[in-house]
N, C-alpha and C. Protein backbone atom coordinates (compact mmCIF):
# COMPACT_ATOMS: atom_id res chain seq x y z
N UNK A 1 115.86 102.32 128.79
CA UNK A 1 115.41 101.07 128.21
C UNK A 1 114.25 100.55 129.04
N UNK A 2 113.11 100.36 128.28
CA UNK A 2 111.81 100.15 129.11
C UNK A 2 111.62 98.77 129.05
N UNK A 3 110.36 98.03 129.97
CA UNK A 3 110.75 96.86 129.77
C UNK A 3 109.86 95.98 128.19
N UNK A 4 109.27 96.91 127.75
CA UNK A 4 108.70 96.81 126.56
C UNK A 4 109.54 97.11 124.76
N UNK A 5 110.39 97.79 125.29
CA UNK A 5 111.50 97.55 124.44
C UNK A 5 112.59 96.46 124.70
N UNK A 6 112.87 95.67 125.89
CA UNK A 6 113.71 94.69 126.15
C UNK A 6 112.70 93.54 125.45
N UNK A 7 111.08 93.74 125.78
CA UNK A 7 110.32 92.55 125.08
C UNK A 7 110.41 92.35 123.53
N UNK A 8 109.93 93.69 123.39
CA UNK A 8 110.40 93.62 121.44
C UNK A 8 111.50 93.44 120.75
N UNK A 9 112.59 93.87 121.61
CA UNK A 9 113.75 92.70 120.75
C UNK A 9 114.03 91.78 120.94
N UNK A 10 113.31 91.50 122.06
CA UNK A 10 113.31 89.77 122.13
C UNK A 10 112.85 88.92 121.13
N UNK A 11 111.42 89.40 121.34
CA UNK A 11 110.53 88.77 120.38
C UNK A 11 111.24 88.99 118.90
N UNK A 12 111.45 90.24 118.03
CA UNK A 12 112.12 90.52 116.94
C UNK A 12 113.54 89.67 116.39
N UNK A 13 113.95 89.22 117.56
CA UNK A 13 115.56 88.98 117.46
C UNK A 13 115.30 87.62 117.10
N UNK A 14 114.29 86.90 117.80
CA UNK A 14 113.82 85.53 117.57
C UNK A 14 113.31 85.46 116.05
N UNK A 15 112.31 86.55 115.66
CA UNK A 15 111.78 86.12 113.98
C UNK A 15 112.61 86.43 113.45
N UNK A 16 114.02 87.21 113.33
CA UNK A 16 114.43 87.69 112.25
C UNK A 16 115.30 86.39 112.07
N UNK A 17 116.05 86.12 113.11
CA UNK A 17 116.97 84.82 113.22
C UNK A 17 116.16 83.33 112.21
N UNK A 18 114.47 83.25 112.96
CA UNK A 18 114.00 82.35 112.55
C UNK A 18 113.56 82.38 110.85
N UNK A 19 113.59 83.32 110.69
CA UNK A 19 113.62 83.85 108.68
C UNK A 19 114.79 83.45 108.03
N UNK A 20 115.70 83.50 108.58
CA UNK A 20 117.38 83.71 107.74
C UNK A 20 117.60 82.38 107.77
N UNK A 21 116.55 81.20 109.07
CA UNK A 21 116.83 79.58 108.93
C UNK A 21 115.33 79.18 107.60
N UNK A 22 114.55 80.60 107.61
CA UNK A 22 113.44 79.62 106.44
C UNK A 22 112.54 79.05 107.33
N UNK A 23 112.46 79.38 108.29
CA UNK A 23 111.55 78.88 109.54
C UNK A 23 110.26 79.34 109.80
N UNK A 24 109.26 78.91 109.50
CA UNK A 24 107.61 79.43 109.79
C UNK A 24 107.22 79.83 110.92
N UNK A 25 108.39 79.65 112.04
CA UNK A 25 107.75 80.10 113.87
C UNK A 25 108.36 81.46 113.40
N UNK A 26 108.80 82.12 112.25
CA UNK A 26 109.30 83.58 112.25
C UNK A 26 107.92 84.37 112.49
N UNK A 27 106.82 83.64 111.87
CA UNK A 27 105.75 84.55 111.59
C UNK A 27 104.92 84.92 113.56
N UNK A 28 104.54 83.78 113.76
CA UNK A 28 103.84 84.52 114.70
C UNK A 28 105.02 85.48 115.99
N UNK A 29 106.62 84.89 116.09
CA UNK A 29 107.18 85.99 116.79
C UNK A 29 107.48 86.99 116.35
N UNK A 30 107.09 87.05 115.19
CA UNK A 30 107.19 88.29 114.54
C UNK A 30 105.58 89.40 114.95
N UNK A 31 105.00 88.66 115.06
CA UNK A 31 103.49 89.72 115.41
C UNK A 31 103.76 89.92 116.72
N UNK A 32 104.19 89.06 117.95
CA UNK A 32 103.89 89.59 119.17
C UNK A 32 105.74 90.84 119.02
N UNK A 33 106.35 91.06 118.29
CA UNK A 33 107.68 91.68 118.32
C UNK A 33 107.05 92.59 117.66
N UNK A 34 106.66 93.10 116.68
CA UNK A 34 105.74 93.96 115.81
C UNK A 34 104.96 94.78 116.72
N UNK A 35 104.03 94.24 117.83
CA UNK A 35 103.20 94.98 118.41
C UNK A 35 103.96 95.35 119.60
N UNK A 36 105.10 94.98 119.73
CA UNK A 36 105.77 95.68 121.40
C UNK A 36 106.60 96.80 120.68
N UNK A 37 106.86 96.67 119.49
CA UNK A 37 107.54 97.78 118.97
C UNK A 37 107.14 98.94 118.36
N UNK A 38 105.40 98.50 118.27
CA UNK A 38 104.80 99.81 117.82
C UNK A 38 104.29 101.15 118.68
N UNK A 39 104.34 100.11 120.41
CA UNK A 39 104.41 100.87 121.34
C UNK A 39 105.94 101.69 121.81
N UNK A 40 107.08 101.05 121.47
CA UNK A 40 108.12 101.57 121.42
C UNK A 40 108.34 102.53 120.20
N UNK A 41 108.10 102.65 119.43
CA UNK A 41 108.14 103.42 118.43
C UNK A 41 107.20 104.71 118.74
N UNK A 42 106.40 105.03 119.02
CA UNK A 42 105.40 105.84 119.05
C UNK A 42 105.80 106.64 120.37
N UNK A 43 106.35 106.06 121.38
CA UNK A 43 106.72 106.93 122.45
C UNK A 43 107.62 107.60 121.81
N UNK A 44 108.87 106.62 121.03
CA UNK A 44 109.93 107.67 120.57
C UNK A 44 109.70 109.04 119.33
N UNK A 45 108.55 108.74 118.69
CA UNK A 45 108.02 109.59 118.21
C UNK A 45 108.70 109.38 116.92
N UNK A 46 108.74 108.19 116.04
CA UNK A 46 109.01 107.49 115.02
C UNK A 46 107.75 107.03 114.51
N UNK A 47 106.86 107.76 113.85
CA UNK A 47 105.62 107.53 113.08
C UNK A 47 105.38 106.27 112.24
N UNK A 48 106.46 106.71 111.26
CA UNK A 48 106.42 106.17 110.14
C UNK A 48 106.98 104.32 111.02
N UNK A 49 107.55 104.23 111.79
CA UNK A 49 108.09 103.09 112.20
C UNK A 49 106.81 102.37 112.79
N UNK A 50 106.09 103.28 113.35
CA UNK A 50 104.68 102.90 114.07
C UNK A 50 103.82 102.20 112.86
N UNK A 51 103.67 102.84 111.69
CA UNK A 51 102.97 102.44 110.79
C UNK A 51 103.69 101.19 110.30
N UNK A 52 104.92 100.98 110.44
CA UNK A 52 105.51 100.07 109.77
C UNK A 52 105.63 98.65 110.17
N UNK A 53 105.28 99.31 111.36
CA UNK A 53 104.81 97.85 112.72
C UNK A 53 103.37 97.20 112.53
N UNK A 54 102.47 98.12 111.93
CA UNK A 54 101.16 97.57 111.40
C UNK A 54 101.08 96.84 110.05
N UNK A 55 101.69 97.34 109.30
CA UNK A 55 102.00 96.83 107.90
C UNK A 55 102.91 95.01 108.44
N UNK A 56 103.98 95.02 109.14
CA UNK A 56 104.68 93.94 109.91
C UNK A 56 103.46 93.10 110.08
N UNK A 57 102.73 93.32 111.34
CA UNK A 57 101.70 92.34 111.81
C UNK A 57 100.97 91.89 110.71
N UNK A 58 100.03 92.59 109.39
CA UNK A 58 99.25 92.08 108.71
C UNK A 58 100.43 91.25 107.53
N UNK A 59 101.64 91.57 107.24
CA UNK A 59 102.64 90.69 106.57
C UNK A 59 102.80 89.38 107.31
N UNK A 60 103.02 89.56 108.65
CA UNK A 60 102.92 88.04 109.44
C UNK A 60 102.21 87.67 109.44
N UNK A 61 100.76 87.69 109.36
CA UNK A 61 99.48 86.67 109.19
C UNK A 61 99.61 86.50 107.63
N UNK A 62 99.94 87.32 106.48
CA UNK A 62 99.61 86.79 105.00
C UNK A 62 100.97 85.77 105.06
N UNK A 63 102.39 86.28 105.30
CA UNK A 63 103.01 85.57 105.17
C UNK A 63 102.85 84.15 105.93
N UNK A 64 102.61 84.09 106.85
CA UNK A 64 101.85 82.24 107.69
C UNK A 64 101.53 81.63 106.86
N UNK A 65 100.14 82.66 106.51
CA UNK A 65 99.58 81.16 105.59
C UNK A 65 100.19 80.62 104.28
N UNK A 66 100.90 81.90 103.87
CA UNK A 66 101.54 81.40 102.37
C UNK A 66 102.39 80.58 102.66
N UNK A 67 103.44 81.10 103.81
CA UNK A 67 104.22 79.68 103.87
C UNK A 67 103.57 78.12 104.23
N UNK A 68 102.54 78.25 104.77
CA UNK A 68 101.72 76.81 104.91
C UNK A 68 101.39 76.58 104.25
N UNK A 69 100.69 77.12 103.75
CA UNK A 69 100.11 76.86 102.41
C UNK A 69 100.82 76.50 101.15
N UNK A 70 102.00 76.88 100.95
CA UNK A 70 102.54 76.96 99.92
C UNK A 70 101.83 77.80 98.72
N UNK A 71 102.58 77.22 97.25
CA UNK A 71 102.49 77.98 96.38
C UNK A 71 101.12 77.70 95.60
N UNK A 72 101.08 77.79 94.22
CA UNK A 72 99.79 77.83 93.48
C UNK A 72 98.97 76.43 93.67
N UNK A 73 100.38 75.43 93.95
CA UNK A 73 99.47 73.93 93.71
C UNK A 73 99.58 73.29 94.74
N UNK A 74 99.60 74.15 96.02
CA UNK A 74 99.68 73.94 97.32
C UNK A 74 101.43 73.39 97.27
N UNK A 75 102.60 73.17 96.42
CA UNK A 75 103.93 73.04 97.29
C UNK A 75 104.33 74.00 98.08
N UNK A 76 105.58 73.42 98.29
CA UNK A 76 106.47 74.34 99.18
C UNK A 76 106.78 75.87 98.31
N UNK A 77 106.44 76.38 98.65
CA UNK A 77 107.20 77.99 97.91
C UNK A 77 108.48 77.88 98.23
N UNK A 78 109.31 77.56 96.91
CA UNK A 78 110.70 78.04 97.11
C UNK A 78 111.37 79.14 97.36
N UNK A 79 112.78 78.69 98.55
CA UNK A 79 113.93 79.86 97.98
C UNK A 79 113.77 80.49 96.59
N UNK A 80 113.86 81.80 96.31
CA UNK A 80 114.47 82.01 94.62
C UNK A 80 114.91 83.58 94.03
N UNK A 81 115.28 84.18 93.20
CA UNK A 81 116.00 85.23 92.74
C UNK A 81 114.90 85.97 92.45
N UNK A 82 114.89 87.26 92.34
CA UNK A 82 114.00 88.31 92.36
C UNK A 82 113.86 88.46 90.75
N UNK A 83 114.96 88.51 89.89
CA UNK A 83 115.35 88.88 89.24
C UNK A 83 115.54 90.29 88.93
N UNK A 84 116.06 91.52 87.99
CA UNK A 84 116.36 92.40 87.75
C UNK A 84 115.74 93.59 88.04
N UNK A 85 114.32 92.98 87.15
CA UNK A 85 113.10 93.87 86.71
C UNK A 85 112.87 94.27 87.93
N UNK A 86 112.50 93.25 89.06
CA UNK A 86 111.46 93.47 90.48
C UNK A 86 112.48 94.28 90.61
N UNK A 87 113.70 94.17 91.38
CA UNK A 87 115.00 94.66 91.87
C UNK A 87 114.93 96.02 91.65
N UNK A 88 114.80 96.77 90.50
CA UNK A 88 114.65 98.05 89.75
C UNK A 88 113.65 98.43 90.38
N UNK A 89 111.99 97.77 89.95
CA UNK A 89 111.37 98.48 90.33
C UNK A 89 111.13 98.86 91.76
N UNK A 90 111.64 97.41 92.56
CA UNK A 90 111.37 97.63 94.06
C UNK A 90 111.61 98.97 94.57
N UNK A 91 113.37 99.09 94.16
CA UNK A 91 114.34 100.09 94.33
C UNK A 91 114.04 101.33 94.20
N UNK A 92 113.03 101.56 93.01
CA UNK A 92 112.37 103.17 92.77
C UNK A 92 111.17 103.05 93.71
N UNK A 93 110.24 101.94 93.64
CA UNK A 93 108.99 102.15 94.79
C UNK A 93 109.53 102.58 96.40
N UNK A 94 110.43 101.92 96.52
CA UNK A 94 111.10 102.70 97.93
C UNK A 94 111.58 103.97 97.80
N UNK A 95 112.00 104.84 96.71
CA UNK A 95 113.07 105.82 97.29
C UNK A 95 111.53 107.24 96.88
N UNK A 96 110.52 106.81 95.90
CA UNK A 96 109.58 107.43 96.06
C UNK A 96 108.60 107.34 97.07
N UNK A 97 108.54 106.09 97.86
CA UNK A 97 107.55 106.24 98.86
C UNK A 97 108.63 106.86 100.31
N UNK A 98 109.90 107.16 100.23
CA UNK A 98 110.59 107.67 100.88
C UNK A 98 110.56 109.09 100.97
N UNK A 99 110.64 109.35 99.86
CA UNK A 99 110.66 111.16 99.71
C UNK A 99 108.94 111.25 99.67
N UNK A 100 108.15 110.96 99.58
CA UNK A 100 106.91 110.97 99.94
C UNK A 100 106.20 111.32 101.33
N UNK A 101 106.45 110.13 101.82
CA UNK A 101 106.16 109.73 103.06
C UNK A 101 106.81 110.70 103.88
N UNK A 102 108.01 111.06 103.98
CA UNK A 102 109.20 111.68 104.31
C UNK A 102 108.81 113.16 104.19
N UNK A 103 108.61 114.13 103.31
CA UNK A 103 107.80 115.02 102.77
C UNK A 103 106.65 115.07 103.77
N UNK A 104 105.75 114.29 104.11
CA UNK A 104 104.41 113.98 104.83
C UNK A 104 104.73 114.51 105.90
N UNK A 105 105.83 113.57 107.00
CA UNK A 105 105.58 113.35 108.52
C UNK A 105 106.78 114.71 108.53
N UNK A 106 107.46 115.28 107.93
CA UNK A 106 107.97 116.46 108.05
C UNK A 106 106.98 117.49 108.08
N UNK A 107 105.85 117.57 106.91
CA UNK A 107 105.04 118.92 107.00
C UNK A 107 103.93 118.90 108.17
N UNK A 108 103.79 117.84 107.97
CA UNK A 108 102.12 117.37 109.30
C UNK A 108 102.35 117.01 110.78
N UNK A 109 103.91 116.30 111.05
CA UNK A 109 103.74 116.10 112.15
C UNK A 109 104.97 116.71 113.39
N UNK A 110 105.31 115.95 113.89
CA UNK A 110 106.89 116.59 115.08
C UNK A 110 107.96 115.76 115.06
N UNK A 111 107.56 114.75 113.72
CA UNK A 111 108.72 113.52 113.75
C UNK A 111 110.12 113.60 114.09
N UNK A 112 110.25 112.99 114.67
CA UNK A 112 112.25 113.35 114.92
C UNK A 112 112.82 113.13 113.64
N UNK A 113 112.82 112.23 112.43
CA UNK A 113 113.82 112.08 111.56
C UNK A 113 112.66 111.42 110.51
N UNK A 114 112.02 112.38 109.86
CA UNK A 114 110.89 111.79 108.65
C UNK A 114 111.42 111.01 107.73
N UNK A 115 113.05 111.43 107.10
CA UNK A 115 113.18 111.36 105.91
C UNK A 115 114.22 109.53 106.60
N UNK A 116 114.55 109.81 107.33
CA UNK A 116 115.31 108.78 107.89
C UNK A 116 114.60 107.24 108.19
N UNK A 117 113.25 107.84 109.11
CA UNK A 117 112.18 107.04 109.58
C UNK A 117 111.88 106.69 107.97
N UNK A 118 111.24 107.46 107.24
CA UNK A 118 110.48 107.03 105.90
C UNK A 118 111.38 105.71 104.95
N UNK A 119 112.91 105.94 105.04
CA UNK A 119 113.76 105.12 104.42
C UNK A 119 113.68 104.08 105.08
N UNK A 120 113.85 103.79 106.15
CA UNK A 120 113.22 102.24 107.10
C UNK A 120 112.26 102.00 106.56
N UNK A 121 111.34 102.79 106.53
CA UNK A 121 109.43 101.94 106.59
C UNK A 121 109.53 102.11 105.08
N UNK A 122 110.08 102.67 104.21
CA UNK A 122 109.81 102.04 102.70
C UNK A 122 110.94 100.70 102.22
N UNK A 123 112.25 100.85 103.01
CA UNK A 123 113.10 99.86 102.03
C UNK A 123 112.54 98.48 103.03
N UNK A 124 111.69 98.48 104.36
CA UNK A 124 111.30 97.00 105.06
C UNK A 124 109.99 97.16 104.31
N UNK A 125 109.67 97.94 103.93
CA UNK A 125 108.43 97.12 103.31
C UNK A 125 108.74 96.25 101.79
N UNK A 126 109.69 96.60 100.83
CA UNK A 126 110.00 95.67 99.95
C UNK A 126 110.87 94.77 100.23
N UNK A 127 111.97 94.95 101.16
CA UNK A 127 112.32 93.52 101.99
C UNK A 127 111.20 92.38 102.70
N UNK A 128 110.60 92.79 103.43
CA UNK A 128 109.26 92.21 103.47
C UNK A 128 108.71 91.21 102.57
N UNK A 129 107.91 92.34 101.48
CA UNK A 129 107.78 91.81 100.45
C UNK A 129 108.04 90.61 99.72
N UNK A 130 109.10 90.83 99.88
CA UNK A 130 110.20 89.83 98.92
C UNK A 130 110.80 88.68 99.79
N UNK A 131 110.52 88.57 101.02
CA UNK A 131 110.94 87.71 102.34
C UNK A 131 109.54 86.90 102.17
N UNK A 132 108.37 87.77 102.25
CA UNK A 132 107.17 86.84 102.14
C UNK A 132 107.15 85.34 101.00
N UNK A 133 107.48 86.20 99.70
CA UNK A 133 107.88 85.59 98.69
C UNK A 133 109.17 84.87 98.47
N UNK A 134 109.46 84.68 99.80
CA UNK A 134 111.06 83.82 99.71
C UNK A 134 112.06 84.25 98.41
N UNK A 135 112.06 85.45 98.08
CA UNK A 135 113.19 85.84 97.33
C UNK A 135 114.70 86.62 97.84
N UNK A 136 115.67 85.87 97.04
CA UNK A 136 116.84 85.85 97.73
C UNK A 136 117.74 87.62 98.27
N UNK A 137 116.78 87.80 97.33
CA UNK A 137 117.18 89.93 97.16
C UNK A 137 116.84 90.75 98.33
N UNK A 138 115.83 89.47 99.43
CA UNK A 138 115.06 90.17 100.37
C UNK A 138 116.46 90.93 101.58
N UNK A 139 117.03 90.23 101.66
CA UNK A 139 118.26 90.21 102.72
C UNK A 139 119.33 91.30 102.00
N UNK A 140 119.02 91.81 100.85
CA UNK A 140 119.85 92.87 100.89
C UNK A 140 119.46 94.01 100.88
N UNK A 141 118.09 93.97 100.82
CA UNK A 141 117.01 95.30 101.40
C UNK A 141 117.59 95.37 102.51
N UNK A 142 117.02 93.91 103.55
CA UNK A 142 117.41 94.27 104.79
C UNK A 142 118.58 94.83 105.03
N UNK A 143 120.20 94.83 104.45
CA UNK A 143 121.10 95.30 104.81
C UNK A 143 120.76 96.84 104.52
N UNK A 144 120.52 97.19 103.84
CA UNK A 144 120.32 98.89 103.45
C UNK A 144 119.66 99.50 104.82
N UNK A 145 118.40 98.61 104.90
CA UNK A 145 117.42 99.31 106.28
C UNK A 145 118.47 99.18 107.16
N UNK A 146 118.55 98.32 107.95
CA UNK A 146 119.84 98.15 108.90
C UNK A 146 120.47 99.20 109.45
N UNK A 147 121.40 99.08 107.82
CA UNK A 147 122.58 100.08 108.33
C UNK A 147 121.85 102.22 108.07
N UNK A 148 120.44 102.38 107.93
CA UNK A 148 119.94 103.49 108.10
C UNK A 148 119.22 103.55 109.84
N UNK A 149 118.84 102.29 110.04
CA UNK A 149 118.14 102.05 111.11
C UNK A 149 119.37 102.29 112.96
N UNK A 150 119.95 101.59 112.66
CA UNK A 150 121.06 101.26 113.52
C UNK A 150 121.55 102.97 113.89
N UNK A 151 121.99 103.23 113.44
CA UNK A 151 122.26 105.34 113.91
C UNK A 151 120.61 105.90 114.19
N UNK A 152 119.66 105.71 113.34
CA UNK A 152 118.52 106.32 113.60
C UNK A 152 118.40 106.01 115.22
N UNK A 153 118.11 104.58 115.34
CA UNK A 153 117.35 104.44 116.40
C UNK A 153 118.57 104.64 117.84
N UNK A 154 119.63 104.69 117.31
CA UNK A 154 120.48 105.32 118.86
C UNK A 154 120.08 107.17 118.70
N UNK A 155 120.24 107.38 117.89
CA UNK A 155 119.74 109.03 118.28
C UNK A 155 118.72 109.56 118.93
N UNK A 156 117.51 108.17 118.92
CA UNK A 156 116.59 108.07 119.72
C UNK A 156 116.31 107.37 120.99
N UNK A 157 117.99 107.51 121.45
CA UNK A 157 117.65 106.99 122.54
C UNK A 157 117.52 105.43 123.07
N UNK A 158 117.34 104.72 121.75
CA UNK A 158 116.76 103.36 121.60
C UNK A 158 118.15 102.58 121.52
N UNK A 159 118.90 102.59 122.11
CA UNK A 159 120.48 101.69 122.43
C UNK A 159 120.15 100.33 122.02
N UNK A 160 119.15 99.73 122.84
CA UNK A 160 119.42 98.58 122.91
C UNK A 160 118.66 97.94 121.42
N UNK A 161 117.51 98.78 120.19
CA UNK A 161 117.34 98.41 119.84
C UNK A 161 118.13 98.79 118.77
N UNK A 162 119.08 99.76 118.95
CA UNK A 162 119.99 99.80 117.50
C UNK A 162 121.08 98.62 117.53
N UNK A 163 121.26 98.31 118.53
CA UNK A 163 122.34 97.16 118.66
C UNK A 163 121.38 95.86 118.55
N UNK A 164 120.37 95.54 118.33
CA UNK A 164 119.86 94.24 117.99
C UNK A 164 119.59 94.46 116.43
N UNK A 165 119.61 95.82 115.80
CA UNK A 165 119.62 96.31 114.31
C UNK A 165 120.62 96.06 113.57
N UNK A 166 122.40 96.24 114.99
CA UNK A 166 123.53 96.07 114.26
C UNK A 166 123.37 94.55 113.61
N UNK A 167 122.63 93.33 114.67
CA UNK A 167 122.95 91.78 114.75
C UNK A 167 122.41 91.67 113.71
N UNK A 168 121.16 92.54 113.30
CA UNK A 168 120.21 92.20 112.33
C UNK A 168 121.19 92.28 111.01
N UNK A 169 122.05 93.35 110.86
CA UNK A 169 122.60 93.72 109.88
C UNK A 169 123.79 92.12 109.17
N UNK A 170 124.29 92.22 110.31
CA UNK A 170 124.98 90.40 110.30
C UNK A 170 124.11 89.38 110.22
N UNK A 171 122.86 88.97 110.53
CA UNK A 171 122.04 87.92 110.03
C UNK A 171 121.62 88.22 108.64
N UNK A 172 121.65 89.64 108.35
CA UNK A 172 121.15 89.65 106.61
C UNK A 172 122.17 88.98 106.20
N UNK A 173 123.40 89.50 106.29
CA UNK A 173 124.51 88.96 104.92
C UNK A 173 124.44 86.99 105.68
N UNK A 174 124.37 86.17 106.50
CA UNK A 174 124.54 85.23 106.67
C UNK A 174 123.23 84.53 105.92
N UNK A 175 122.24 85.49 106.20
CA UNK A 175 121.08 85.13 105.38
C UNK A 175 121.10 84.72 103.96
N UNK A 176 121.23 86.12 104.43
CA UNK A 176 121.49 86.05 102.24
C UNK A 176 122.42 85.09 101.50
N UNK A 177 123.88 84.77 101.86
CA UNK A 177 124.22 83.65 101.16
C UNK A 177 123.65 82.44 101.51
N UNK A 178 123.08 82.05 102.77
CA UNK A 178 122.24 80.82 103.17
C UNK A 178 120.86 80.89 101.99
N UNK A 179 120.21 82.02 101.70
CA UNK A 179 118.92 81.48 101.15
C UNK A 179 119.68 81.43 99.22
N UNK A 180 120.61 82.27 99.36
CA UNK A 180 121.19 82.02 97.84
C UNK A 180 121.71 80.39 97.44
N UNK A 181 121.84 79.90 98.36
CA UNK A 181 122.14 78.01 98.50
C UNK A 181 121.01 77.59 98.12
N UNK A 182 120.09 78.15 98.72
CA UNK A 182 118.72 77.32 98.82
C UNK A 182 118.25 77.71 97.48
N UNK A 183 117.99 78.76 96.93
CA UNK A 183 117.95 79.08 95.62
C UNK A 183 118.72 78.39 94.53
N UNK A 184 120.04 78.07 95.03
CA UNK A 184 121.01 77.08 93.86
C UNK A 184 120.27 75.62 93.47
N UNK A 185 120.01 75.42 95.10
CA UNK A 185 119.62 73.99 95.81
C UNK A 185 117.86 73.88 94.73
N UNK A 186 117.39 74.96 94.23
CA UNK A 186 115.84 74.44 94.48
C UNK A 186 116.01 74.17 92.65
């Protein structure tokens, strides 16, 4: 455990917590947690996680301003439901940019776990997504990544960050019925 992986789940443990309260300080600890983890990722030789840490940082600056900004007529962007359609399609855009991507860092590179790594960096990027957009579906992406992430990243060695993956996995579901309130609520 390096001391740059003790920094990135620091920093990480702080935005993910500060998301699941609906909290706007998620965004910038989320960029300085993003960039300590892309250096942790890349030593472990998790590509696709590296890339996924870049995609993170430019989501934390769009997501900032949207949440400041709010929505079309400058309000608050609400909590709210994805509905079906997104849900579906999200669901196929991940499992094809999975076997894709996955396919990729298997033929081109020395990845330890392409197809494993690729299922993280496609199902957080439509959790993401859908977190940017305060939709309530976002937190059950996150449970899927989670519980793929949490074994990945101990096989790599990365203890301490699969066990801040397990917490993560318990702030989704607390999440998720908290922003489903807020969704009732809006």
């Amino acid at each position: 455990m390096s001391p740059v992986e003790i920094a990135a789940n620091a920093f990480n443990a702080g935005s993910i917590l500060l998301a699941g309260r609906n909290s706007a300080h998620t965004w910038w600890t989320g960029i300085a947690g993003c960039a300590l983890f892309a250096v942790v990722f890349a030593r472990a030789r998790l590509y696709a996680d590296v890339t996924l840490q870049i995609f993170f940082i430019a989501c934390c600056v769009t997501g900032w301003v949207a949440w400041a900004r709010g929505g079309v007529d400058r309000s608050a962007l609400p909590v709210r439901r994805a509905g079906g359609r997104l849900v579906v399609a999200s669901l196929a855009a991940a499992a094809l940019v999975t076997i894709g991507y996955g396919g990729l860092l298997a033929r081109f590179t020395d990845a330890a776990a392409p197809v494993a790594d690729s299922a993280v960096l496609a199902g957080s990027v439509v959790g993401q997504l859908l977190l940017m957009s305060r939709r309530v579906e976002s937190w059950w992406f996150w449970l899927a990544v989670n519980t793929i992430a949490v074994p990945l990243y101990a096989s790599r060695g990365l203890h301490l960050t699969a066990a801040l993956y397990a917490c993560f996995w318990l702030n989704a579901l607390v999440s998720a019925r908290h922003w489903r309130r807020l969704a009732e609520e809006a």
